[in-house]
Protein backbone atom coordinates (compact mmCIF):
# COMPACT_ATOMS: atom_id res chain seq x y z
CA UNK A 1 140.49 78.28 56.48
CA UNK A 2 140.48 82.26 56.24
CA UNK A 3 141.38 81.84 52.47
CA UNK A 4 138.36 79.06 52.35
CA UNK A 5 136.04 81.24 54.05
CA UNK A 6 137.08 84.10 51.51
CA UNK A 7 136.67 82.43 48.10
CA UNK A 8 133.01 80.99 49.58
CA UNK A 9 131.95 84.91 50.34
CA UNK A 10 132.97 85.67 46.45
CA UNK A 11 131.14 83.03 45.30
CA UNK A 12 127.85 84.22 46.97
CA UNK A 13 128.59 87.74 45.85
CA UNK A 14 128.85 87.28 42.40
CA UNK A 15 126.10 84.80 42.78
CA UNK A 16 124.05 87.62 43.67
CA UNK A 17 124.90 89.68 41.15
CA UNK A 18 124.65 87.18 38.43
CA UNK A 19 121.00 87.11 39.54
CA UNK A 20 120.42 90.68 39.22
CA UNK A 21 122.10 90.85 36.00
CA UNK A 22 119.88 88.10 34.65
CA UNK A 23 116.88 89.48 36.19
CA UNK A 24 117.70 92.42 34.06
CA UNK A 25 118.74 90.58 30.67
CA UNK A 26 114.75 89.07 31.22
CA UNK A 27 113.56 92.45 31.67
CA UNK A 28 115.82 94.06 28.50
CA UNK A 29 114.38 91.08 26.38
CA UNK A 30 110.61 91.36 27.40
CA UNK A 31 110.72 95.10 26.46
CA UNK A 32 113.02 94.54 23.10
CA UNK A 33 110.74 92.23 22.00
CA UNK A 34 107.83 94.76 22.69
CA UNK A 35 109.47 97.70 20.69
CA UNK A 36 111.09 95.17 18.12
CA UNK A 37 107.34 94.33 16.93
CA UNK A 38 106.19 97.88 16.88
CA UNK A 39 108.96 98.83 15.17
CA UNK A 40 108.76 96.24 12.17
CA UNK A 41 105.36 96.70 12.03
CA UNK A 42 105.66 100.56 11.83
CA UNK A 43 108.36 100.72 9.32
CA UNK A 44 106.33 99.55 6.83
CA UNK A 45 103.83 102.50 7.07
CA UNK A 46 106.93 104.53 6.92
CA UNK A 47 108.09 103.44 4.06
CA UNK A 48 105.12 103.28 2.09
CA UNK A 49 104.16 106.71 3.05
CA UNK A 50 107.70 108.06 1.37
CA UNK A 51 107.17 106.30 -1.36
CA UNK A 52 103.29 108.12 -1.75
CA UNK A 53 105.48 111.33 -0.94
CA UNK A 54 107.99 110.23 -3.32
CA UNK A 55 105.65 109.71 -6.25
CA UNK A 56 103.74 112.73 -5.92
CA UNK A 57 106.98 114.80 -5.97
CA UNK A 58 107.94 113.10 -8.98
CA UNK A 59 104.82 114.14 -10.83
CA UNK A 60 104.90 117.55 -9.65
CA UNK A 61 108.64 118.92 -10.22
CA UNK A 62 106.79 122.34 -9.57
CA UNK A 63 105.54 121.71 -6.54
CA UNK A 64 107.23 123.77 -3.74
CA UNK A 65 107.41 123.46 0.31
CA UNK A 66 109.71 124.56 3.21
CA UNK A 67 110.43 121.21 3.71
CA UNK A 68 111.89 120.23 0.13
CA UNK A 69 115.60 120.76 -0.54
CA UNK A 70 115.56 123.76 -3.19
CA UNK A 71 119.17 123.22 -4.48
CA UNK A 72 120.24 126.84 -3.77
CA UNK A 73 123.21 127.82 -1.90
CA UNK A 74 123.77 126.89 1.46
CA UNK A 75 121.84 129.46 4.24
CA UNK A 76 123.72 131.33 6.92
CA UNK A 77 121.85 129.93 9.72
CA UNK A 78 123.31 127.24 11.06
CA UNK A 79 121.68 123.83 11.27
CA UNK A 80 120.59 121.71 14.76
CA UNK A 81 121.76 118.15 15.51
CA UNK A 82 119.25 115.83 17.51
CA UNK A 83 121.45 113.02 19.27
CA UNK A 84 119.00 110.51 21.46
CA UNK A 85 120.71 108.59 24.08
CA UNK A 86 119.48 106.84 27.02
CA UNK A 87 118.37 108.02 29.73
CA UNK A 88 119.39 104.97 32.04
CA UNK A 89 122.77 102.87 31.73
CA UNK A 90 124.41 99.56 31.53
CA UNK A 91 123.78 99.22 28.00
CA UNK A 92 127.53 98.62 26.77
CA UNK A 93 129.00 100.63 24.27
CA UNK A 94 125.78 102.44 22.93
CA UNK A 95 126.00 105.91 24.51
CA UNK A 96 129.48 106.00 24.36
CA UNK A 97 129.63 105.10 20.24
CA UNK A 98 126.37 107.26 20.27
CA UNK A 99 128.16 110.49 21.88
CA UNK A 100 131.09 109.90 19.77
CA UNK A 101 129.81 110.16 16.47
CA UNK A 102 128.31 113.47 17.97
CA UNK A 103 131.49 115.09 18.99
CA UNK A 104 133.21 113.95 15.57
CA UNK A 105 129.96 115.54 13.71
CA UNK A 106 130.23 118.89 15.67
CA UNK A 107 133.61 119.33 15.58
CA UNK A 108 133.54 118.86 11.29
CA UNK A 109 130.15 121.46 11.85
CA UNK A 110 131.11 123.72 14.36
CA UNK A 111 128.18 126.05 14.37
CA UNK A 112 125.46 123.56 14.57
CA UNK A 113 123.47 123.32 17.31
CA UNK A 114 122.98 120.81 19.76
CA UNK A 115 119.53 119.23 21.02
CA UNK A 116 119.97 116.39 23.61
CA UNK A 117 117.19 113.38 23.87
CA UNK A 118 118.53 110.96 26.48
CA UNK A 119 120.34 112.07 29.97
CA UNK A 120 123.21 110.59 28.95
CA UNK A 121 124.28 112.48 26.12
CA UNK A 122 123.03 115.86 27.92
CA UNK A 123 125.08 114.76 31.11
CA UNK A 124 128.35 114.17 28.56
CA UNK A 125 128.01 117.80 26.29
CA UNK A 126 127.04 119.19 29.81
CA UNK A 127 130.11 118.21 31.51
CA UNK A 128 132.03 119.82 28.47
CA UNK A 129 130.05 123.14 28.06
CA UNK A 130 128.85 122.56 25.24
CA UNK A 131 125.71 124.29 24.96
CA UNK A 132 122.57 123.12 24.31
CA UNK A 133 118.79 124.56 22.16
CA UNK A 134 116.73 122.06 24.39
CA UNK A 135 116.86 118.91 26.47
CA UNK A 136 114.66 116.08 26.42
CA UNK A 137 115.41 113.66 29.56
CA UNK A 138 112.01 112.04 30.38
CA UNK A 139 111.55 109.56 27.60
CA UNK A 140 113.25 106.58 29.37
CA UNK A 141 113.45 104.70 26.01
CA UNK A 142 109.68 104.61 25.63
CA UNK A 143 108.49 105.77 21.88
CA UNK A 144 104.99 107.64 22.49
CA UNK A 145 103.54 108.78 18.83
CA UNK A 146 101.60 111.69 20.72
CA UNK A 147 104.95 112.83 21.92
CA UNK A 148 107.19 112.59 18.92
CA UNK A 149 104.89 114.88 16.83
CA UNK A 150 104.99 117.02 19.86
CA UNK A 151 108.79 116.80 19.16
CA UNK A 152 108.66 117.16 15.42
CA UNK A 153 106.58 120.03 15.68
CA UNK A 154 109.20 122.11 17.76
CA UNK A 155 111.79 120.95 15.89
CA UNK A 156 110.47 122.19 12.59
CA UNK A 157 109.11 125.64 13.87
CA UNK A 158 112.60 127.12 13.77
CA UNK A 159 113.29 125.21 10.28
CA UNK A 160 110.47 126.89 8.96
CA UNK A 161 111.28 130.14 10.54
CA UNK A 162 114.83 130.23 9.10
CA UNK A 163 115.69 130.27 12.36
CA UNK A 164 117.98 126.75 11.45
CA UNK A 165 118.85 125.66 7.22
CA UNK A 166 118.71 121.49 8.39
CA UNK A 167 118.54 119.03 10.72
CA UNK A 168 120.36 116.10 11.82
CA UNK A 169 119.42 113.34 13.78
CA UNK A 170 122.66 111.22 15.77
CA UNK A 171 121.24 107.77 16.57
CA UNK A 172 121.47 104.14 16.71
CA UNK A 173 119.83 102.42 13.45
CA UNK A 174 118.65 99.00 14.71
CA UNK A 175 120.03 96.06 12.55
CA UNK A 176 119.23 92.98 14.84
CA UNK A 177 118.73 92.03 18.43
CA UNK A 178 122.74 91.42 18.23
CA UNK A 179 123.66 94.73 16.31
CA UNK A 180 123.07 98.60 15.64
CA UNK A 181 124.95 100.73 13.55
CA UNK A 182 125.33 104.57 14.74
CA UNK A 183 124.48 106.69 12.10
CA UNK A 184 123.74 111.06 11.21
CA UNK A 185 120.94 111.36 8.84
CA UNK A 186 119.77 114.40 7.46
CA UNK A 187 115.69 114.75 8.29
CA UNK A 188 115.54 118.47 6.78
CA UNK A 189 115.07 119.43 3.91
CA UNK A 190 113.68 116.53 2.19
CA UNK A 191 115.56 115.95 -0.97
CA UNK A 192 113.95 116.13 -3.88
CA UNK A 193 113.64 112.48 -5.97
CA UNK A 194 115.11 113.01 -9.50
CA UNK A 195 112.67 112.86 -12.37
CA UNK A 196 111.75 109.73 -13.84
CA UNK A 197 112.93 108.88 -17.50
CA UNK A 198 108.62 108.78 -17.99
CA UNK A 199 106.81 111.01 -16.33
CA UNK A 200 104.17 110.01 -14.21
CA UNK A 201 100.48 111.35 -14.75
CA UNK A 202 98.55 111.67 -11.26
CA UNK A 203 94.82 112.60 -10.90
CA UNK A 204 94.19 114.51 -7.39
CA UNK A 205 91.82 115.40 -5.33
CA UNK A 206 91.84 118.03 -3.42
CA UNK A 207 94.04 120.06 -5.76
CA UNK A 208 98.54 119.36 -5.71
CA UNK A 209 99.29 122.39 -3.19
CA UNK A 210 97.22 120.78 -0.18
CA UNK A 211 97.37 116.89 -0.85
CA UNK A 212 101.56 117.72 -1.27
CA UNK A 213 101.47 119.50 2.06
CA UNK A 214 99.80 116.98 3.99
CA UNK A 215 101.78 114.18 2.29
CA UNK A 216 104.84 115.77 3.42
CA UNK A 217 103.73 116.48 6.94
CA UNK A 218 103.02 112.64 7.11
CA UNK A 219 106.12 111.62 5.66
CA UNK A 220 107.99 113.39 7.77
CA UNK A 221 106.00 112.29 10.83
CA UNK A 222 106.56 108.52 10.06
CA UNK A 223 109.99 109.04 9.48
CA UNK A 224 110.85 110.74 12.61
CA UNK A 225 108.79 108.07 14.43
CA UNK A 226 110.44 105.11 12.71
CA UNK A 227 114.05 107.01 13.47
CA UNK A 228 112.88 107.27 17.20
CA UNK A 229 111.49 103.15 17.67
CA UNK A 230 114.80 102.11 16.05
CA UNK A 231 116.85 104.10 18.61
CA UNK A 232 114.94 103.07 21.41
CA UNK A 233 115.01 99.51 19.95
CA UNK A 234 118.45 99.28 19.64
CA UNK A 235 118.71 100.65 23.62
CA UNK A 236 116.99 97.79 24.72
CA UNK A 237 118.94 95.24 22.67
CA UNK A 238 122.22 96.99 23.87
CA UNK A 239 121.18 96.40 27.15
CA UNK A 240 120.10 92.94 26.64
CA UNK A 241 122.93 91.92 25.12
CA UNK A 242 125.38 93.83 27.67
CA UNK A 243 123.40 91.77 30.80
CA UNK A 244 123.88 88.77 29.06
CA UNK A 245 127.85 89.19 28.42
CA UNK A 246 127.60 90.44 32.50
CA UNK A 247 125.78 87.05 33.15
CA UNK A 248 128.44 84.81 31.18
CA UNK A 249 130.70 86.61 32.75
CA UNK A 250 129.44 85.93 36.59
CA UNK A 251 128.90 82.49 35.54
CA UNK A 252 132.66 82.06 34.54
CA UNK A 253 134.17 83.87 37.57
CA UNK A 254 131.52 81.37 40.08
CA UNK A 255 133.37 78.41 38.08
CA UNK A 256 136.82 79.83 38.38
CA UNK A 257 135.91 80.43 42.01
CA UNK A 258 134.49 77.36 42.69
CA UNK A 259 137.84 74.88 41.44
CA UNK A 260 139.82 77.45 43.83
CA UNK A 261 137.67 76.56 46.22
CA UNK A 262 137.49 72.76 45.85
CA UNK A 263 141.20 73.06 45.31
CA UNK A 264 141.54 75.10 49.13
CA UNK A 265 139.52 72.62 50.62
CA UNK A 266 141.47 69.57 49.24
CA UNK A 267 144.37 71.19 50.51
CA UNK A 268 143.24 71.72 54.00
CA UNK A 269 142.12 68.28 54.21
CA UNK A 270 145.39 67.17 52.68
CA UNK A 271 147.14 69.11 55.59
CA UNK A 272 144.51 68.09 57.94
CA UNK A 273 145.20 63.81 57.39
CA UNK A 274 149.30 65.24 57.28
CA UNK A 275 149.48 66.25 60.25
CA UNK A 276 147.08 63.20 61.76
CA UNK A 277 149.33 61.17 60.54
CA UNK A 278 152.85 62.58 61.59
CA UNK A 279 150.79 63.00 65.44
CA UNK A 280 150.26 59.50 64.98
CA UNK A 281 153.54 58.27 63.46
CA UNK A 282 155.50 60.45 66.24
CA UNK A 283 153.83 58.66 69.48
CA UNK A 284 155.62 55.75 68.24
């Protein structure tokens, strides 16, 4: 009966956490579809804004900007690496694939420096010593447009100073609710798109030198934003799909659990009628 009573106390325990987990898949989902939309529907802006940059870049081979890639030889200042994390857990493998490229990424670039978004990645490098140019831990996977030019705009004052020659950004690209891919893409300098075999004739207005600048400053923005919703979109389904597996998983151990139970209980009652029946057969 102690071994009875034992296997029906697991079974309400995991039943209890089975509910929490799925309370927290629903959650995950609600706000994965939330970002998911805003981030298909931004990416299109993105891209069509590059392109605009793309094109104008293209017509103007003369046209020169801090931002642009000039070809020349590498600088002596070293460059910055952004890696955004999450700040919460129990989203499977993503911080820890996340933090990995990182490390592997550093150690091939030893002078870069690092710039945390997410508590987890800050808590890892902090553990380790490595140091850090700033830490951003208040985001809690929420994409804020007001914010991430906030962002951009610190980011690029020490680009533009010389003060770094590029940056990196370390995060997860969004592929599907079931998928991400971590990736390292270079955000500065913007390379240059090589000339077309026919030139392309644009009419501006105002003149190149300002319409260039502000295309750039917008391309960049979008960019950045669309790099930040597919991070934060891929949190959310890493999280979603982690509950889920924790879920399955609760409902497979509450099975298992359950036959050992109906299988203690048959016993007992097997021993139960046993020893009614060699009571009864030994008053004979």
């Amino acid at each position: 009966m102690a071994n009875l009573r034992a296997l029906r106390q697991r079974i309400r325990s995991v039943e209890n956490t089975r509910k929490i987990t799925r309370a927290m898949q629903m959650v995950s989902g609600a706000k994965l579809r939330r970002l998911q939309e805003e981030f298909l529907g931004f990416r299109p802006y993105a891209e069509r804004l590059n392109s605009m940059a793309g094109r104008f870049l293209s017509a103007f081979p003369d046209f020169q900007h801090p931002f642009l890639a000039t070809g020349a030889a590498a600088s002596e200042a070293p460059a910055a690496l952004l890696l955004v994390t999450s700040d919460t857990g129990l989203c499977g493998t993503y911080n820890d694939r996340l933090v990995a490229l990182a490390e592997g990424f550093l150690k091939e670039h030893p002078t870069h420096r690092l710039i945390t978004l997410g508590k987890k990645g800050n808590r890892h490098f902090a553990r380790r010593g490595q140091a850090r140019l700033k830490e951003i831990l208040d985001w809690s996977g929420r994409f804020e447009a007001g914010r991430a030019k906030e962002l951009l705009a610190w980011l690029t004052k020490p680009f533009l100073d010389q003060g770094i020659s590029s940056l990196w950004i370390a995060h997860a690209r969004f592929v599907s609710a079931l998928r991400f891919k971590p990736v390292v893409e270079r955000l500065l300098p913007v390379e240059r798109p090589a000339p077309p075999a026919l030139p392309e004739r644009l009419l501006t207005e105002p003149q190149p030198g300002p319409l260039g600048e502000e295309l750039l400053r917008r391309a960049l923005e979008a960019t950045f934003g669309e790099i930040l919703l597919s991070a934060f979109t891929a949190e959310h389904s890493a999280r979603m799909l982690a509950m889920k597996n924790a879920t399955d998983n609760a409902s497979e151990m509450i099975d298992h659990l359950t036959l050992l139970r109906n299988k203690a209980r048959q016993a007992a009652i097997t021993k139960e009628l046993i020893e009614v029946v060699s009571g009864a057969e030994a008053l004979r």
